[in-house]
PDB file of N, CA and C in Angstrom:
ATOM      1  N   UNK A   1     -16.257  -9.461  -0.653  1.00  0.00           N
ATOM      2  CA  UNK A   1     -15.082  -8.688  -0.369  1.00  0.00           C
ATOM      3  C   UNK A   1     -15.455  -7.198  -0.381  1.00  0.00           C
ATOM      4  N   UNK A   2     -15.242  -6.480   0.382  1.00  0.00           N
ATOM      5  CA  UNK A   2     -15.472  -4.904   0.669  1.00  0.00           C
ATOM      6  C   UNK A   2     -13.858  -4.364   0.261  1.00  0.00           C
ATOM      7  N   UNK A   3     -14.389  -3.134  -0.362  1.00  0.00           N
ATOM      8  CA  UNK A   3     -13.779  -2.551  -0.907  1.00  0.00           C
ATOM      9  C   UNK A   3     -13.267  -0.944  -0.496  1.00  0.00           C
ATOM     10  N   UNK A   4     -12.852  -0.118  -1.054  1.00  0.00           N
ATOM     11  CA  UNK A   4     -12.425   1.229  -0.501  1.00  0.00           C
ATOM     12  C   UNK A   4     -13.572   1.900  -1.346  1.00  0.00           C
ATOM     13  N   UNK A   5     -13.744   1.470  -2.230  1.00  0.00           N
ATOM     14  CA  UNK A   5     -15.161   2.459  -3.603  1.00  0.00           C
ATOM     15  C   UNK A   5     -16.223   2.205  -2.804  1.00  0.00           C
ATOM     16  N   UNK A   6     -16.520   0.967  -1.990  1.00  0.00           N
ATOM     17  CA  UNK A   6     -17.698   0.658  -1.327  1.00  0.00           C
ATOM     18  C   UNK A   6     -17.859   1.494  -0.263  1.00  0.00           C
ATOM     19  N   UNK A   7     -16.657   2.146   0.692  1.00  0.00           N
ATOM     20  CA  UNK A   7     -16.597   2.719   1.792  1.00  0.00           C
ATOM     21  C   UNK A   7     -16.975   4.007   1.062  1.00  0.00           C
ATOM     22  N   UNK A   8     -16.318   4.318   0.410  1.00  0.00           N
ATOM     23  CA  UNK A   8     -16.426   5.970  -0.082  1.00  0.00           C
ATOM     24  C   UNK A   8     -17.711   6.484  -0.034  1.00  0.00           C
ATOM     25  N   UNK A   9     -18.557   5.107  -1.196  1.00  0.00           N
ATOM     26  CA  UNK A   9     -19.843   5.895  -2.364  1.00  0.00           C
ATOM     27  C   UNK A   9     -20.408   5.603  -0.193  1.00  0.00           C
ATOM     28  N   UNK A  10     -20.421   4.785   0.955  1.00  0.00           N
ATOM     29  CA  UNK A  10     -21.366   5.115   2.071  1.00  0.00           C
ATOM     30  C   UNK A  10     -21.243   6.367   2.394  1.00  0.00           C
ATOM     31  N   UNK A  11     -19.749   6.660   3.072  1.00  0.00           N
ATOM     32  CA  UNK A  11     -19.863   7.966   3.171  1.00  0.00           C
ATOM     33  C   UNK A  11     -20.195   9.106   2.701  1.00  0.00           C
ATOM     34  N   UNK A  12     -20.115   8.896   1.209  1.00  0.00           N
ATOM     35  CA  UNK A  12     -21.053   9.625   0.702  1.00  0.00           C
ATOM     36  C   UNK A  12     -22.460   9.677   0.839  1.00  0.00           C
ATOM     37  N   UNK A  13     -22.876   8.921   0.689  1.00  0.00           N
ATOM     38  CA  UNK A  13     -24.421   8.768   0.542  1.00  0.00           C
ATOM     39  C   UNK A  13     -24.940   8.859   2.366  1.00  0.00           C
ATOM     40  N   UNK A  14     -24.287   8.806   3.731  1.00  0.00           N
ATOM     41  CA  UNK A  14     -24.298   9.179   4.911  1.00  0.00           C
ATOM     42  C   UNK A  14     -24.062  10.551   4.863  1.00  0.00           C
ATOM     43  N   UNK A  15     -23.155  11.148   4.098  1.00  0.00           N
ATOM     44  CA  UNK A  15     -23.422  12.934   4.052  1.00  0.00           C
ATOM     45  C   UNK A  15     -24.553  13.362   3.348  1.00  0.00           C
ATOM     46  N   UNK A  16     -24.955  12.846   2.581  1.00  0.00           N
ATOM     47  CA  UNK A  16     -26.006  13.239   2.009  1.00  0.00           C
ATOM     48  C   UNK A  16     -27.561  12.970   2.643  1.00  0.00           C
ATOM     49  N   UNK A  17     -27.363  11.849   3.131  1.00  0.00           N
ATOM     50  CA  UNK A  17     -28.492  11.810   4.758  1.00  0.00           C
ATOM     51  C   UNK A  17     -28.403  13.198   5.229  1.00  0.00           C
ATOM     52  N   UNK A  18     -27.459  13.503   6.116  1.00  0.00           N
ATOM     53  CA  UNK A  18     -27.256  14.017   7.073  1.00  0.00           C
ATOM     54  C   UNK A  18     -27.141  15.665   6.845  1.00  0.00           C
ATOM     55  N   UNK A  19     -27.026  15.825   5.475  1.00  0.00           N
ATOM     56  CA  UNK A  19     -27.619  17.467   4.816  1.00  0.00           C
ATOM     57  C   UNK A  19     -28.810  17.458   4.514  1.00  0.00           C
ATOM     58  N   UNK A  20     -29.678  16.310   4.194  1.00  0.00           N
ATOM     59  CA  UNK A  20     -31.060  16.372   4.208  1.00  0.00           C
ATOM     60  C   UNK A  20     -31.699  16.514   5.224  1.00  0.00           C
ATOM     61  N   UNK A  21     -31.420  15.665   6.699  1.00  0.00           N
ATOM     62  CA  UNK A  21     -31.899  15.476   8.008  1.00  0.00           C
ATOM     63  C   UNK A  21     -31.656  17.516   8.146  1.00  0.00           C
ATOM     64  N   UNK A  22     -30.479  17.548   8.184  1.00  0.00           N
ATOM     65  CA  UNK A  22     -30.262  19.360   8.859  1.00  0.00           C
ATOM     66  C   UNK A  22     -31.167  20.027   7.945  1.00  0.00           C
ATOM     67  N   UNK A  23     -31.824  20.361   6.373  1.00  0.00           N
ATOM     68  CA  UNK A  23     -32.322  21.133   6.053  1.00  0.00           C
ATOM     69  C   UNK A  23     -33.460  20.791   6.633  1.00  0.00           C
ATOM     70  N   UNK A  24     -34.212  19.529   6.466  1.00  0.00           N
ATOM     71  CA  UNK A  24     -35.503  19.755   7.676  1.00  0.00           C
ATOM     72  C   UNK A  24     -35.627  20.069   8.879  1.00  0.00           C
ATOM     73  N   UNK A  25     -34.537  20.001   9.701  1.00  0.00           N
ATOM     74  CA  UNK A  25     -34.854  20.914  10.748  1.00  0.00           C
ATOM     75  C   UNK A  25     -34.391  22.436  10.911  1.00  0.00           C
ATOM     76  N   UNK A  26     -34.048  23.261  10.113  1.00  0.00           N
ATOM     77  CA  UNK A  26     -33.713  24.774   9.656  1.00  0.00           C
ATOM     78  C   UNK A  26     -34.822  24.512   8.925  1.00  0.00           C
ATOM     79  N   UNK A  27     -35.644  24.550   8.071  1.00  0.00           N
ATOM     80  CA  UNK A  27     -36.653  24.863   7.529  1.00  0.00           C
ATOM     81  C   UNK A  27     -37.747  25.434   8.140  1.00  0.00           C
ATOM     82  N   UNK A  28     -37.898  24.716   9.829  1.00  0.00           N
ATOM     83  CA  UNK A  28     -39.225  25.766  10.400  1.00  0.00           C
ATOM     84  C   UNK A  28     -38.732  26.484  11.002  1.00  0.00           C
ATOM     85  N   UNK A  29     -37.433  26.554  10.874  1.00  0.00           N
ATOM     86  CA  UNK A  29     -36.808  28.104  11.736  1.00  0.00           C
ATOM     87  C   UNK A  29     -36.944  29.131  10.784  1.00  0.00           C
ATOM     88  N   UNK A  30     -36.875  29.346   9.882  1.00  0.00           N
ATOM     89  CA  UNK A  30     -36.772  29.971   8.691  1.00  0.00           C
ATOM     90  C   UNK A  30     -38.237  30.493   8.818  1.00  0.00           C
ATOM     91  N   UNK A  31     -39.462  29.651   8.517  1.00  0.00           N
ATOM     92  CA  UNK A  31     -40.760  30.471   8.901  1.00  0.00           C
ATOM     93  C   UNK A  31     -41.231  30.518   9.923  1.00  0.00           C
ATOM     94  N   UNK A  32     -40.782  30.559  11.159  1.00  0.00           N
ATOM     95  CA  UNK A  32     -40.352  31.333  12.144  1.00  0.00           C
ATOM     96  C   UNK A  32     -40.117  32.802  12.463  1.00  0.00           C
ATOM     97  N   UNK A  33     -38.686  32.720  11.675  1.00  0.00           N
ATOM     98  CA  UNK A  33     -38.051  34.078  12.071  1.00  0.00           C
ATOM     99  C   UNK A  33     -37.979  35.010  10.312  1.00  0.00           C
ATOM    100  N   UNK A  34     -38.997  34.300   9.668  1.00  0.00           N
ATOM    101  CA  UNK A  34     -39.154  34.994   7.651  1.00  0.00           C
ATOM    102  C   UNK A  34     -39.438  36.178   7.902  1.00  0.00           C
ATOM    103  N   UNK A  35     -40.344  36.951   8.838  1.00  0.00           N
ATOM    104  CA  UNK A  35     -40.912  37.993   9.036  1.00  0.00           C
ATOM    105  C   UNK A  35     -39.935  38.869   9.539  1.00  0.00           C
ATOM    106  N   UNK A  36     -39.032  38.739  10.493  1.00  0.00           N
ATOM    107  CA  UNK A  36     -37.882  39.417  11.279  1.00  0.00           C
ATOM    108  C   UNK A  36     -36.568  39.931  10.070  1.00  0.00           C
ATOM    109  N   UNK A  37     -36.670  41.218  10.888  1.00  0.00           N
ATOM    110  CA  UNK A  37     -34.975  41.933   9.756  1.00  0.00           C
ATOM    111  C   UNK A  37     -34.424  41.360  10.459  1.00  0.00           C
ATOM    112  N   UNK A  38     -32.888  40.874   9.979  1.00  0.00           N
ATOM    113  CA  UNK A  38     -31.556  40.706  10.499  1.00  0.00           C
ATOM    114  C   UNK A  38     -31.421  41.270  12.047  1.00  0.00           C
ATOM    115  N   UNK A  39     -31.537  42.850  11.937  1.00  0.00           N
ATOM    116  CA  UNK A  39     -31.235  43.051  13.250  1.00  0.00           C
ATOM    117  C   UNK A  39     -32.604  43.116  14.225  1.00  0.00           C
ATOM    118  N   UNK A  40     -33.469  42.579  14.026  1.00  0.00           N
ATOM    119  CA  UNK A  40     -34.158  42.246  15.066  1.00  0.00           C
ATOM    120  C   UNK A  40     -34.074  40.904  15.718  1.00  0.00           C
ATOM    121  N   UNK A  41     -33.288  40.027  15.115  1.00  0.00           N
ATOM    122  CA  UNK A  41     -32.703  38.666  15.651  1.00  0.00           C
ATOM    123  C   UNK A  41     -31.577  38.770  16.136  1.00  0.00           C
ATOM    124  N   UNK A  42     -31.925  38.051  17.260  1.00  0.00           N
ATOM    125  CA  UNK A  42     -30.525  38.463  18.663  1.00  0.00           C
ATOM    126  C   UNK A  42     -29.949  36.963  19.303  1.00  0.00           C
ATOM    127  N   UNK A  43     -29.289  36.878  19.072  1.00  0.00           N
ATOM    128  CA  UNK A  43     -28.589  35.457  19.386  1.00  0.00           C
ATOM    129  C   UNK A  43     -29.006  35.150  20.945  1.00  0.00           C
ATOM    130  N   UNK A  44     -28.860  34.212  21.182  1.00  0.00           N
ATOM    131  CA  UNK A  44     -29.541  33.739  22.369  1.00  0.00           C
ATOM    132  C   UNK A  44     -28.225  33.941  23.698  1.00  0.00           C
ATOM    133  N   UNK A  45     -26.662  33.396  22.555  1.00  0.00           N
ATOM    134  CA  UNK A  45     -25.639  34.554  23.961  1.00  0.00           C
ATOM    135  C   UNK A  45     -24.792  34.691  22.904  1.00  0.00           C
ATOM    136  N   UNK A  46     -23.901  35.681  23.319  1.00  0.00           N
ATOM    137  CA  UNK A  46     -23.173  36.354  22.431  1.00  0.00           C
ATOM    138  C   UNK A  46     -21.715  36.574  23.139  1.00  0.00           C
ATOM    139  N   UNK A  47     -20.660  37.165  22.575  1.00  0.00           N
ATOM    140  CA  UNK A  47     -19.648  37.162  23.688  1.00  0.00           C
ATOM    141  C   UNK A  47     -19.803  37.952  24.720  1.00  0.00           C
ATOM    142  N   UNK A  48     -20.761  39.165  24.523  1.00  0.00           N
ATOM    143  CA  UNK A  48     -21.151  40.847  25.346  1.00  0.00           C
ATOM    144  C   UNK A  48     -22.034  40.114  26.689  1.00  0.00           C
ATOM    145  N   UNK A  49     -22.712  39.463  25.834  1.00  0.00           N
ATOM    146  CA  UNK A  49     -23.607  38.272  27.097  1.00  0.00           C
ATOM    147  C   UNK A  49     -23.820  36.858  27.336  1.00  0.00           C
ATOM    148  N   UNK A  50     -23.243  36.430  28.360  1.00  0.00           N
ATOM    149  CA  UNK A  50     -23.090  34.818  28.662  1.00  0.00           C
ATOM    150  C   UNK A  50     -24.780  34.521  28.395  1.00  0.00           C
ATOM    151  N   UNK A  51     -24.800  32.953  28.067  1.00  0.00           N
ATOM    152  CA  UNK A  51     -25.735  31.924  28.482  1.00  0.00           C
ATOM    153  C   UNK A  51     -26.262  32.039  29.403  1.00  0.00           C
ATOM    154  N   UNK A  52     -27.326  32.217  29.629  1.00  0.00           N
ATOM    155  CA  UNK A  52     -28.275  32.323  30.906  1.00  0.00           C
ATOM    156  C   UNK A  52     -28.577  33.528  31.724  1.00  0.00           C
ATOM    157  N   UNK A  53     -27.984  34.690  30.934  1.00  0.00           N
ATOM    158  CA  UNK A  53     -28.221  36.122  30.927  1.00  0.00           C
ATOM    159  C   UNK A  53     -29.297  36.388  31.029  1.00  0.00           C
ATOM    160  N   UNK A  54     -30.214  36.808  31.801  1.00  0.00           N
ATOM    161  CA  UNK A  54     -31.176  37.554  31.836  1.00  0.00           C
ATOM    162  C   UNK A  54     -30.831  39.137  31.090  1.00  0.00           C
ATOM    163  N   UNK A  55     -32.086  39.490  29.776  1.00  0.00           N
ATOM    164  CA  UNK A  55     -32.046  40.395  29.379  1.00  0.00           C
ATOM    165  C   UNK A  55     -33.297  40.928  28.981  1.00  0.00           C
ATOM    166  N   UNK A  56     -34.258  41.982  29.607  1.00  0.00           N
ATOM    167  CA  UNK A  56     -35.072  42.498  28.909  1.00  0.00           C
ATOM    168  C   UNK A  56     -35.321  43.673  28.078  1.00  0.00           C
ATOM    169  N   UNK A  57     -36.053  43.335  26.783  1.00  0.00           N
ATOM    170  CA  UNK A  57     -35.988  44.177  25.343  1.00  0.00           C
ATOM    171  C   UNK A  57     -36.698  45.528  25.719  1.00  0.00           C
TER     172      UNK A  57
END
C-alpha cells in the first residue's frame, strides 16, 4: 500500500537529486569566469540587446 509519507520523503529525495545534478554543472562555470570582476561579465542578451546581437568589445 503506498502512502502520502512515501510520496513526500520521493519528492524530497528527487529535489535533492536535482540540486546536486545543478551544482555540478555551475561548478565549472564558476572556474571559468573565478578570475573575472562582476562587471567584466556581460550576459549573453540583456533587455538593451536581443539574442543574437552581434556586439564587439
Amino acid at each position: 500500500m503506498r502512502t502520502e509519507r512515501g510520496l513526500d520523503r520521493f519528492v524530497t529525495f528527487l529535489d535533492a537529486v536535482v540540486a546536486i545534478a545543478i551544482t555540478l554543472l555551475v561548478l565549472p562555470l564558476v572556474d571559468v569566469l573565478g578570475g573575472r570582476k562582476p562587471a567584466e561579465i556581460r550576459p549573453a542578451c540583456s533587455p538593451t540587446r536581443p539574442a543574437g546581437s552581434a556586439r564587439s568589445s
